[in-house]
C-alpha atoms as a PDB file:
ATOM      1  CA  UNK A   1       0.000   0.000   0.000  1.00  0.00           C
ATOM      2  CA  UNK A   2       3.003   2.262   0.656  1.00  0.00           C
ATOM      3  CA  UNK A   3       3.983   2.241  -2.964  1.00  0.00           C
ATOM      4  CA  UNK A   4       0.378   3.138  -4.397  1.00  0.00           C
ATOM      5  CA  UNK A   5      -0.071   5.915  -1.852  1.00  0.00           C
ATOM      6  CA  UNK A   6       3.201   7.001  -3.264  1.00  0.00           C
ATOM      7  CA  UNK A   7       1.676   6.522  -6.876  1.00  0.00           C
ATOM      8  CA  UNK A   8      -1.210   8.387  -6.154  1.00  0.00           C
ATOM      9  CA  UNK A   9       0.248  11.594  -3.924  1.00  0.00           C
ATOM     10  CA  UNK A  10       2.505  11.685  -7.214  1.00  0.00           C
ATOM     11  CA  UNK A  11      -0.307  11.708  -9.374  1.00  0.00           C
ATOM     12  CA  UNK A  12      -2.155  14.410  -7.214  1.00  0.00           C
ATOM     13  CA  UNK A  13       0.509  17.096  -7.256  1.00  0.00           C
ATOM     14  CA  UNK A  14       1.467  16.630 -10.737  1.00  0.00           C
ATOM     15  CA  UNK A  15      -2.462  17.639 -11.393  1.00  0.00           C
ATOM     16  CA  UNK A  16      -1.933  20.273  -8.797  1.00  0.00           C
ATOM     17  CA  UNK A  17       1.143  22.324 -10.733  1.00  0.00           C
ATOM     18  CA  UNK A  18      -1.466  24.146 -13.155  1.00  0.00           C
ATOM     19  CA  UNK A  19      -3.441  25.284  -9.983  1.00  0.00           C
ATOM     20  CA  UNK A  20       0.106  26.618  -8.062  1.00  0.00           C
ATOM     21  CA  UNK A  21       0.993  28.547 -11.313  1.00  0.00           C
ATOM     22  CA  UNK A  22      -2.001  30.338 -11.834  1.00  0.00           C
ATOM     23  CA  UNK A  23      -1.891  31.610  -8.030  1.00  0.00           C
ATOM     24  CA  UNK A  24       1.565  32.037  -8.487  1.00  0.00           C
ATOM     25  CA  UNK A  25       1.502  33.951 -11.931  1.00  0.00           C
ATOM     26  CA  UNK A  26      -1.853  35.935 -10.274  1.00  0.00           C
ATOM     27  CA  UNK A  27       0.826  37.144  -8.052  1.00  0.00           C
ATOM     28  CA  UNK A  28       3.675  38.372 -10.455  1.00  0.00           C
ATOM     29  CA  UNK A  29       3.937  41.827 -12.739  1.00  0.00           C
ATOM     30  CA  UNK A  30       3.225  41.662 -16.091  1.00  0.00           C
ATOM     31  CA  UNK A  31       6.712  41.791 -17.079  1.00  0.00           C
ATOM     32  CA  UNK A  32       7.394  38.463 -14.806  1.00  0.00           C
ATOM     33  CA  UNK A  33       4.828  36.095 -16.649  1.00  0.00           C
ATOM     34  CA  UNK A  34       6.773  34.512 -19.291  1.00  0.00           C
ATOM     35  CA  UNK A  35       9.882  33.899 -17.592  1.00  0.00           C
ATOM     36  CA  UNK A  36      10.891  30.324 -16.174  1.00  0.00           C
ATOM     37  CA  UNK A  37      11.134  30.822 -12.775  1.00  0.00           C
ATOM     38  CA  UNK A  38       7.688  30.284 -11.203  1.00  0.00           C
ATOM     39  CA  UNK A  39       7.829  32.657  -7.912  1.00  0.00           C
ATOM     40  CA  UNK A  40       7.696  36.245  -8.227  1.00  0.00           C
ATOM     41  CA  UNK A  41      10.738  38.308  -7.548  1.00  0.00           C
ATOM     42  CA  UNK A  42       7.889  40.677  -5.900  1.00  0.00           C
ATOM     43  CA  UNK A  43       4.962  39.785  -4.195  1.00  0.00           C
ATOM     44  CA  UNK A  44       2.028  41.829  -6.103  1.00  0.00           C
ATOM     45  CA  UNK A  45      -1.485  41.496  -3.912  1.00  0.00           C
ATOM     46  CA  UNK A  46      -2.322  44.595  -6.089  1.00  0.00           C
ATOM     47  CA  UNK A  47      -3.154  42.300  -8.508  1.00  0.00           C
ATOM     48  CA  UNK A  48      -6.724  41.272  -7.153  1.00  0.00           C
ATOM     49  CA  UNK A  49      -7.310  44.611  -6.483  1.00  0.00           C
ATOM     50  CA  UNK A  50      -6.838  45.946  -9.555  1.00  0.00           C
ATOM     51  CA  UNK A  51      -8.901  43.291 -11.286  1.00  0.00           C
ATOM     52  CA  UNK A  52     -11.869  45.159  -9.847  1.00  0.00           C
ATOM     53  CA  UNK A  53     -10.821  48.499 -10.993  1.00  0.00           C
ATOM     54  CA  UNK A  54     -10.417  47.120 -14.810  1.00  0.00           C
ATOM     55  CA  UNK A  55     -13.697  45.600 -15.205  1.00  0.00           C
ATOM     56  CA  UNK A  56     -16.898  45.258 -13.001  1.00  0.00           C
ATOM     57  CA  UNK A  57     -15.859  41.552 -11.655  1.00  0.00           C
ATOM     58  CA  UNK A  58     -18.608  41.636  -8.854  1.00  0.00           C
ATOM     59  CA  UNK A  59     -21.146  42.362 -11.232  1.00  0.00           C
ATOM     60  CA  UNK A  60     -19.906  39.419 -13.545  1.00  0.00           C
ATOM     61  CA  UNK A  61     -19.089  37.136 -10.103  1.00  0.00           C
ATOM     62  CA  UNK A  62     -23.072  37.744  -9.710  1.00  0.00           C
ATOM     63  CA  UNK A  63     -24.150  37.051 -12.510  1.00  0.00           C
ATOM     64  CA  UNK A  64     -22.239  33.701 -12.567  1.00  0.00           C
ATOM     65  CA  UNK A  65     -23.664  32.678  -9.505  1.00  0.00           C
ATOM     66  CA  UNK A  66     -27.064  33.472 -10.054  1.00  0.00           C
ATOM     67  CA  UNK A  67     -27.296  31.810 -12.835  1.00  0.00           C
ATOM     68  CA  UNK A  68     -25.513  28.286 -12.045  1.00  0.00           C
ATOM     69  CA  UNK A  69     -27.868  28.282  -8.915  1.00  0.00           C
ATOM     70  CA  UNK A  70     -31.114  28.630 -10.807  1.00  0.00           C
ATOM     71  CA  UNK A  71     -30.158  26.348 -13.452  1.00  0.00           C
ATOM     72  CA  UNK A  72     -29.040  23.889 -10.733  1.00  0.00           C
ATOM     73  CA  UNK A  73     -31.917  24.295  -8.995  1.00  0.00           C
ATOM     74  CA  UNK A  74     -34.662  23.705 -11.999  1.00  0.00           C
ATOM     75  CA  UNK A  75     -32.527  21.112 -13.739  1.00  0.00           C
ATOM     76  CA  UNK A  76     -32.311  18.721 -10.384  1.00  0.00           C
ATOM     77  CA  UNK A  77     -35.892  19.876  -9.833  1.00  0.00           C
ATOM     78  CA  UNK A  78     -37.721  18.408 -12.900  1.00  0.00           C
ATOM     79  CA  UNK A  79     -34.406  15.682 -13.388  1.00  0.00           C
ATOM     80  CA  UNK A  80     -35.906  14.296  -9.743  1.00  0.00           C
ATOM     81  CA  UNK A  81     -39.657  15.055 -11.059  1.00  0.00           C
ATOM     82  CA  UNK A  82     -38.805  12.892 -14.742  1.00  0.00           C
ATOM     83  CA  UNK A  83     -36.944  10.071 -12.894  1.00  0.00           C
ATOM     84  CA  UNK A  84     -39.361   9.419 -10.413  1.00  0.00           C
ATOM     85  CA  UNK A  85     -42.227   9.468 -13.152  1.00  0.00           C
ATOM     86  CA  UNK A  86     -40.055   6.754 -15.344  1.00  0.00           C
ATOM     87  CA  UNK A  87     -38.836   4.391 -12.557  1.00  0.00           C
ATOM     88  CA  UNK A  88     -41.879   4.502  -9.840  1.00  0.00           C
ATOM     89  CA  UNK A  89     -45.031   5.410 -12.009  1.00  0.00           C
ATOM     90  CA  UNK A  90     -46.653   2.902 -14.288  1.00  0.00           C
ATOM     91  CA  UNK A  91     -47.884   4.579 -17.710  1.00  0.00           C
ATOM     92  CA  UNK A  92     -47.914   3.267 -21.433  1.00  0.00           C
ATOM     93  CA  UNK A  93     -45.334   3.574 -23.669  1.00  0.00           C
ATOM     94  CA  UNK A  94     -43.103   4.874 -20.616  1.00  0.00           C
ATOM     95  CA  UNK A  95     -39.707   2.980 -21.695  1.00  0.00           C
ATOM     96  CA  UNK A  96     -40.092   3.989 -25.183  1.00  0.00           C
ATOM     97  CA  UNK A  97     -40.263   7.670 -24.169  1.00  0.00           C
ATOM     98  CA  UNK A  98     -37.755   7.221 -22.101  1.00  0.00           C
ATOM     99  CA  UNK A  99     -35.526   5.874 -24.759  1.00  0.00           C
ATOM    100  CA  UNK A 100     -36.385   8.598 -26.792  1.00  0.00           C
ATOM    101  CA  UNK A 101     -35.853  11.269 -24.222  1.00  0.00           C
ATOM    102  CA  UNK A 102     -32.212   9.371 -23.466  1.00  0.00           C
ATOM    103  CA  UNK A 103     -31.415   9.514 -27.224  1.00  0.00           C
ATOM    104  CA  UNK A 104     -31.161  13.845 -27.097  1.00  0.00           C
ATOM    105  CA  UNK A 105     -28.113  12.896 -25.383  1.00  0.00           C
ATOM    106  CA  UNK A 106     -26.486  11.857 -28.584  1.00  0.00           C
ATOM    107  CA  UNK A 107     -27.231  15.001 -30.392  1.00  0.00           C
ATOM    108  CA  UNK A 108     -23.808  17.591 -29.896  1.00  0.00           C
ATOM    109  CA  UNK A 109     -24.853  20.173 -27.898  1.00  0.00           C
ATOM    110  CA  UNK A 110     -23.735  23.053 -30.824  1.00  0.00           C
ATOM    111  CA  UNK A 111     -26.437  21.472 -32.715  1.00  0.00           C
ATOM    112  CA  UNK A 112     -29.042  22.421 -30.612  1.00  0.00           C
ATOM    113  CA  UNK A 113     -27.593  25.658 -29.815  1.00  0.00           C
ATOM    114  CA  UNK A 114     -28.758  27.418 -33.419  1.00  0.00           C
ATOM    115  CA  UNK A 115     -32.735  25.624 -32.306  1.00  0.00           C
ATOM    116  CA  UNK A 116     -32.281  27.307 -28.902  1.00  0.00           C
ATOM    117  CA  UNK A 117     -31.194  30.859 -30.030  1.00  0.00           C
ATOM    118  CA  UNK A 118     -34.828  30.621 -32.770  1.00  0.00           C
ATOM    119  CA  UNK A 119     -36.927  29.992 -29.527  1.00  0.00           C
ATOM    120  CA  UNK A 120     -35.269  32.410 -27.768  1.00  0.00           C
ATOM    121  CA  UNK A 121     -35.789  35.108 -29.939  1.00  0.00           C
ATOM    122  CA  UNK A 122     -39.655  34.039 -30.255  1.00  0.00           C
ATOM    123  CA  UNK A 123     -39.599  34.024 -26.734  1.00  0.00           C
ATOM    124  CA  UNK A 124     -37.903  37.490 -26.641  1.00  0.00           C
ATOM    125  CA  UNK A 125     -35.915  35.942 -24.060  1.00  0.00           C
ATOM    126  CA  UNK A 126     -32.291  37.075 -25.967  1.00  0.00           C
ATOM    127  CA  UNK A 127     -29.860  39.172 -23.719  1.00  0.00           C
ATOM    128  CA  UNK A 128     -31.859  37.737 -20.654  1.00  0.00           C
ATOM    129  CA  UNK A 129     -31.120  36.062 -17.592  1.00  0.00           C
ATOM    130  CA  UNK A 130     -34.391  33.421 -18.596  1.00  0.00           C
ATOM    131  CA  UNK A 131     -32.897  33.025 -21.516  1.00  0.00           C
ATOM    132  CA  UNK A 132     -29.781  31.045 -20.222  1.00  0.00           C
ATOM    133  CA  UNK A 133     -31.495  29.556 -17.493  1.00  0.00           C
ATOM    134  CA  UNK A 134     -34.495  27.946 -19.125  1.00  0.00           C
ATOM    135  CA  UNK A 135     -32.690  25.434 -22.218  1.00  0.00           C
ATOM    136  CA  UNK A 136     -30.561  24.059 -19.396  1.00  0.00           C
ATOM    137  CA  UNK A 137     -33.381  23.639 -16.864  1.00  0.00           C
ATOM    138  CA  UNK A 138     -33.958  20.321 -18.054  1.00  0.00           C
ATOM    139  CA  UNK A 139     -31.650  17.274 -18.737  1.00  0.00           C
ATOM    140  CA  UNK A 140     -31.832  14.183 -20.172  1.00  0.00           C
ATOM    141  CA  UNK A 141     -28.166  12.672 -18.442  1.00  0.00           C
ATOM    142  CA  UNK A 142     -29.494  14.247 -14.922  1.00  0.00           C
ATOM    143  CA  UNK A 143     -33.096  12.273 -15.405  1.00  0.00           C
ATOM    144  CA  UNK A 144     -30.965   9.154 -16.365  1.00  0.00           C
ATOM    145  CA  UNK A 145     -28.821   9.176 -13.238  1.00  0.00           C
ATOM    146  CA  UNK A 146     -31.445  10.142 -10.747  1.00  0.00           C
ATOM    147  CA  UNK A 147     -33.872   7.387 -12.211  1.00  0.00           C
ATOM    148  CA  UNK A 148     -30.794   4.803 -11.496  1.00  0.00           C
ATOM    149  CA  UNK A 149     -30.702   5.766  -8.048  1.00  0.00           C
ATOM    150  CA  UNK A 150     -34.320   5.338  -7.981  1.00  0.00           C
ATOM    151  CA  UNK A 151     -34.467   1.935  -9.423  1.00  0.00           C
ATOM    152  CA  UNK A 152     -32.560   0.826  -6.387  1.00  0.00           C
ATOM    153  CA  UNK A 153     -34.675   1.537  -3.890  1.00  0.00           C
ATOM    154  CA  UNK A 154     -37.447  -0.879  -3.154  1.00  0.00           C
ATOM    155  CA  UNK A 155     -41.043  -1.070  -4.447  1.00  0.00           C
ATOM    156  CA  UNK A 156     -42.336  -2.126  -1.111  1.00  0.00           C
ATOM    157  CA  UNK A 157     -41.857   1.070  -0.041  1.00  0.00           C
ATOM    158  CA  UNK A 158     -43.894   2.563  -2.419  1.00  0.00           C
ATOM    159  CA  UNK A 159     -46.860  -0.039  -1.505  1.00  0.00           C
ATOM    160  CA  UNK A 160     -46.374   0.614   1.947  1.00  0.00           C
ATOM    161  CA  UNK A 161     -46.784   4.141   1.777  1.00  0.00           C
ATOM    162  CA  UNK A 162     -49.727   4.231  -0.753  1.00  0.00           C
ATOM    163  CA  UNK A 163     -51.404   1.628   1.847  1.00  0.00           C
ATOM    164  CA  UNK A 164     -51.016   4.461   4.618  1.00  0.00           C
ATOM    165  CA  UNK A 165     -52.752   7.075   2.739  1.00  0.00           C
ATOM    166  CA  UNK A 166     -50.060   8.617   0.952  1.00  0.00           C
ATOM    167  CA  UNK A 167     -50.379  10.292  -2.619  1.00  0.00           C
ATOM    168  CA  UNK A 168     -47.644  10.089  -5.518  1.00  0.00           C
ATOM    169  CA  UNK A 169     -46.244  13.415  -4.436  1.00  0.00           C
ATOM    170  CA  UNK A 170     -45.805  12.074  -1.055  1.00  0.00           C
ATOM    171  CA  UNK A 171     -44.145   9.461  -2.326  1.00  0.00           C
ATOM    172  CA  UNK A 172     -41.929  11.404  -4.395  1.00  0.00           C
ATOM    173  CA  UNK A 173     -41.473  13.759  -1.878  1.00  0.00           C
ATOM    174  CA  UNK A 174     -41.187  12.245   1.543  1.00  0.00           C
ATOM    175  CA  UNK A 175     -40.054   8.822   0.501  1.00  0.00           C
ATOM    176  CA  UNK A 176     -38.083   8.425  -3.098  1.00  0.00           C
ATOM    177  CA  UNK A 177     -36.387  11.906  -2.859  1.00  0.00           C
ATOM    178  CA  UNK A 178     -34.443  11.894   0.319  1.00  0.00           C
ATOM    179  CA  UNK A 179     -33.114   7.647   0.160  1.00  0.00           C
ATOM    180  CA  UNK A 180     -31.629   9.313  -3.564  1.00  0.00           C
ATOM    181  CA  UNK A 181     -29.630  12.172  -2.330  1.00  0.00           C
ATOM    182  CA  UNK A 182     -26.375  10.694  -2.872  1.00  0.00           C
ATOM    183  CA  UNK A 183     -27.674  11.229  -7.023  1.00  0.00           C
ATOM    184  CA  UNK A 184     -29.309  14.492  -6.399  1.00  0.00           C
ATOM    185  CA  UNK A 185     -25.837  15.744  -4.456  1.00  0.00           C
ATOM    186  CA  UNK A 186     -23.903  14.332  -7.950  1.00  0.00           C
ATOM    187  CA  UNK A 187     -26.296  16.341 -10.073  1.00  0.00           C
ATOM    188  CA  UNK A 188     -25.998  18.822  -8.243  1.00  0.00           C
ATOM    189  CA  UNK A 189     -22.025  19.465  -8.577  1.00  0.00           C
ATOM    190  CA  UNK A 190     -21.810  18.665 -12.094  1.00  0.00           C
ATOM    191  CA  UNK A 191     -24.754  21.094 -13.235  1.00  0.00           C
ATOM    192  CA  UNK A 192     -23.451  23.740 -10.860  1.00  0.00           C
ATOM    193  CA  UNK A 193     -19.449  23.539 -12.500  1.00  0.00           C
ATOM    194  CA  UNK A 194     -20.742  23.190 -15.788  1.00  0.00           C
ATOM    195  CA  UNK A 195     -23.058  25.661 -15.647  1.00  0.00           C
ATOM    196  CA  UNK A 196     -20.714  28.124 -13.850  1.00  0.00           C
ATOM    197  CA  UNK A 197     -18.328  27.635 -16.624  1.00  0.00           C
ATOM    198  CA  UNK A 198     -20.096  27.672 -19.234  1.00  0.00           C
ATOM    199  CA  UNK A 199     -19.378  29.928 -21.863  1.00  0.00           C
ATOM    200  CA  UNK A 200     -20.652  29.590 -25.448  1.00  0.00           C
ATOM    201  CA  UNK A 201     -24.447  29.829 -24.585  1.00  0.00           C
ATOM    202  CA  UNK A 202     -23.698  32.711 -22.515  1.00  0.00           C
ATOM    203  CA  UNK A 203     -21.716  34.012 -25.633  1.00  0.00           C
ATOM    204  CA  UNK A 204     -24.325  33.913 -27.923  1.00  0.00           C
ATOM    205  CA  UNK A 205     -27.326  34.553 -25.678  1.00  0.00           C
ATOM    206  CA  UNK A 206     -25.914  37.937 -23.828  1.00  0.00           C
ATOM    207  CA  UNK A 207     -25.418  41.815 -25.381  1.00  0.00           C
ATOM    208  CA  UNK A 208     -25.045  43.620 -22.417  1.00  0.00           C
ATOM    209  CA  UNK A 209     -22.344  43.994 -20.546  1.00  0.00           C
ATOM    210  CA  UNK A 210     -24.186  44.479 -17.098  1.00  0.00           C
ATOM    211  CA  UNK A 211     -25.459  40.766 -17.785  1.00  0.00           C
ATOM    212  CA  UNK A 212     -22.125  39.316 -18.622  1.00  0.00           C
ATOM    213  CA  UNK A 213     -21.089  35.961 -16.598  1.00  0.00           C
ATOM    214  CA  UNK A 214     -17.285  35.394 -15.552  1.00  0.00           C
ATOM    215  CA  UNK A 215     -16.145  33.337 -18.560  1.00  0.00           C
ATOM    216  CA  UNK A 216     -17.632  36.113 -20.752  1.00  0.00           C
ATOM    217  CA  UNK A 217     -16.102  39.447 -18.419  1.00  0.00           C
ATOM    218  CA  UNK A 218     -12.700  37.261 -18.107  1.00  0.00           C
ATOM    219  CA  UNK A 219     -12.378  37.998 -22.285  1.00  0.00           C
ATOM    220  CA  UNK A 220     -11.969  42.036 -21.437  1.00  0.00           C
ATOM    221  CA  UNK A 221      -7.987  40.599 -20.420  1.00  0.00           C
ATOM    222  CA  UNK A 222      -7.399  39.545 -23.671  1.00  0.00           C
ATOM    223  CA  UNK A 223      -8.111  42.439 -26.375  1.00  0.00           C
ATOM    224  CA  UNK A 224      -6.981  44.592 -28.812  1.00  0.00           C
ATOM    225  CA  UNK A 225      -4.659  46.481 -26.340  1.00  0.00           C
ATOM    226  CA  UNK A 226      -2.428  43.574 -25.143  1.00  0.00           C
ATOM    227  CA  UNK A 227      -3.327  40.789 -22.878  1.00  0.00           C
ATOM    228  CA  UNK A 228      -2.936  41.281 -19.137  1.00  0.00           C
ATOM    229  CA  UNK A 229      -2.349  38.082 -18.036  1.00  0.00           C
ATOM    230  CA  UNK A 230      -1.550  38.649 -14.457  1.00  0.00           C
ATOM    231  CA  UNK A 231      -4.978  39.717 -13.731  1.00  0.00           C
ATOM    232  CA  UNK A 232      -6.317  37.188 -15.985  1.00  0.00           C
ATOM    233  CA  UNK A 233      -5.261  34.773 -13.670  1.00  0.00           C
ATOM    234  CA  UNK A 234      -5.511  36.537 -10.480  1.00  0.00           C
ATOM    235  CA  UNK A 235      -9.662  37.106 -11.663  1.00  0.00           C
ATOM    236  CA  UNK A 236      -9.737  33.504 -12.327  1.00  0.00           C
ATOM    237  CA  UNK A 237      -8.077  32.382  -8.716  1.00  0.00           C
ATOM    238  CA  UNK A 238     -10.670  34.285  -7.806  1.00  0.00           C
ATOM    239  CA  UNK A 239     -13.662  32.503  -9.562  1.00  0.00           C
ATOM    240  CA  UNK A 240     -12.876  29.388  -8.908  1.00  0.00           C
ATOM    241  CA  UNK A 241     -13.441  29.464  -5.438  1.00  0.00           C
ATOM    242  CA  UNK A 242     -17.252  28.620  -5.453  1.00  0.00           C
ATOM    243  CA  UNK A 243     -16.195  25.674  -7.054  1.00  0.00           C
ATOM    244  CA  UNK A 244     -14.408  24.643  -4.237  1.00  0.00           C
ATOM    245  CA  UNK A 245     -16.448  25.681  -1.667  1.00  0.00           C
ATOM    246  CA  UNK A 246     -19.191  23.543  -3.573  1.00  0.00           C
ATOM    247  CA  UNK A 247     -17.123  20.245  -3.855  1.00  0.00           C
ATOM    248  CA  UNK A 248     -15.462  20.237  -0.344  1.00  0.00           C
ATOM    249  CA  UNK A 249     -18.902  20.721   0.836  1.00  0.00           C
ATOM    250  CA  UNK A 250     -20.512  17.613  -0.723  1.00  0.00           C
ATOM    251  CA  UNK A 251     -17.696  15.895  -1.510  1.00  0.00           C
ATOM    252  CA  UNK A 252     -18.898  13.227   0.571  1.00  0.00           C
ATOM    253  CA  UNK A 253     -22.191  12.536  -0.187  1.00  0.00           C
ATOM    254  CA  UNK A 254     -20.163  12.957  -4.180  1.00  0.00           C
ATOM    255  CA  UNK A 255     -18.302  10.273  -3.787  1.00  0.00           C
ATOM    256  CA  UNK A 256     -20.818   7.983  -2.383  1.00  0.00           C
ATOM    257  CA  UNK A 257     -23.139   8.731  -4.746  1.00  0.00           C
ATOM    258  CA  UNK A 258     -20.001   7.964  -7.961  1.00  0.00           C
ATOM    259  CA  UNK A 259     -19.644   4.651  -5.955  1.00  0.00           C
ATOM    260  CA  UNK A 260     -23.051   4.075  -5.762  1.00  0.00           C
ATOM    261  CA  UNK A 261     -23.836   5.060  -9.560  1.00  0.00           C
ATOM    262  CA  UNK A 262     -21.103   2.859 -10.236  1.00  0.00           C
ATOM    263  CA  UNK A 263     -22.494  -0.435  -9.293  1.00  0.00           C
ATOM    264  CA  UNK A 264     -26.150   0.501 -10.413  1.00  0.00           C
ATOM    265  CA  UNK A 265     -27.891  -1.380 -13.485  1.00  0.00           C
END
């Protein structure tokens, strides 16, 4: 065992190095990024500060946030509403549907993106905050790994609670929903990440700057006038800290619910 924890400590700071050098480049002078040596010869914390004097970062750190919540929110929302309906509810033709719903997953997302942008603009949803939170609301890979989760769990239950009294919703609610967190939590991280990195919907969708996200505001260090990578990377330390916050919190309930997903037919 003392030779694969080896391995795998190896492994973990080799994937590590890009993380030191963007902290450590966030902290160097423009004139100090593309030479060898990785530490600064000085120390400049000015860096994040500055960051919010070139371009409106909080309003762009907002807008990032806001928008991975609610589309994390609605897409684990009806994901958990879909799953339940195709693993606990008996209807006709429900395995066909879902086969059909599963197959969207094989069309590239870019393809759908010129469909999107049409109902957006009948929608007059364009340069809107609805309009990049509703397409991603819904998922076909987040209904397919709740409903595996869901298999898993007995059908007693379900006939033990409609004997007491209880209604589908109840069900759903009280029953199915909390015995498949370990799913939900997965769902959760990968729709938040994605969606807080997400950046040619956002791209395409937005024409205001006031409703710019992060990976949109970040392109203002890379223009016409030069690129400024120092604050480039000292705005992207910076973002990637919800990120964190968001795995370390549910890394737990992540893992288990990876291990889980793993062994599920």
């Amino acid at each position: 065992m003392g030779v694969l924890h080896l391995a795998l400590a190896i492994v973990a700071m080799t994937l590590t190095l890009p993380f030191v050098w963007m902290v450590l480049t966030s902290l160097k002078p423009l004139a100090e990024v593309g030479l060898e040596s990785w530490l600064p010869t000085q120390w400049h914390w000015s860096n994040y500060k500055e960051v919010f004097e070139v371009i409106p970062f909080a309003t762009f750190y907002h807008n990032s946030l806001f928008v991975a919540c609610w589309v994390t929110f609605l897409q684990v929302f009806t994901s958990s509403l879909a799953a339940f309906s195709f693993s606990r509810l008996d209807w006709p033709g429900r395995d066909r549907v879902f086969l059909l719903y599963l197959g969207t997953m094989m069309l590239p997302g870019l393809v759908m993106m010129i469909p999107n942008y049409q109902i957006m603009i009948k929608l007059n949803l364009v340069d809107s905050f609805p309009g990049l939170i509703l397409p991603a609301a819904f998922s076909a890979f987040g209904t397919f790994l709740i409903r595996q989760f869901m298999l898993s769990i007995p059908k007693s239950l379900d006939e033990a609670a409609y004997l007491d009294g209880a209604s589908s919703w109840q069900l759903f609610w009280h029953v199915i929903l909390p015995l498949s967190r370990p799913g939900i939590v997965t769902l959760t991280i990968f729709t938040f990440m994605s969606n807080y990195n997400a950046f040619f919907w956002p791209l395409v969708m937005l024409k205001s700057e006031s409703k710019y996200t992060l990976p949109i505001g970040l392109l203002f260090f890379d223009s016409s006038r030069g690129q400024s990578t120092h604050l480039l990377m000292a705005a992207v330390t910076m973002s990637v800290i919800p990120m964190i916050i968001v795995f370390v919190l549910l890394q737990k309930q992540f893992i288990r619910g990876i291990a889980a997903g793993a062994v599920k037919g």
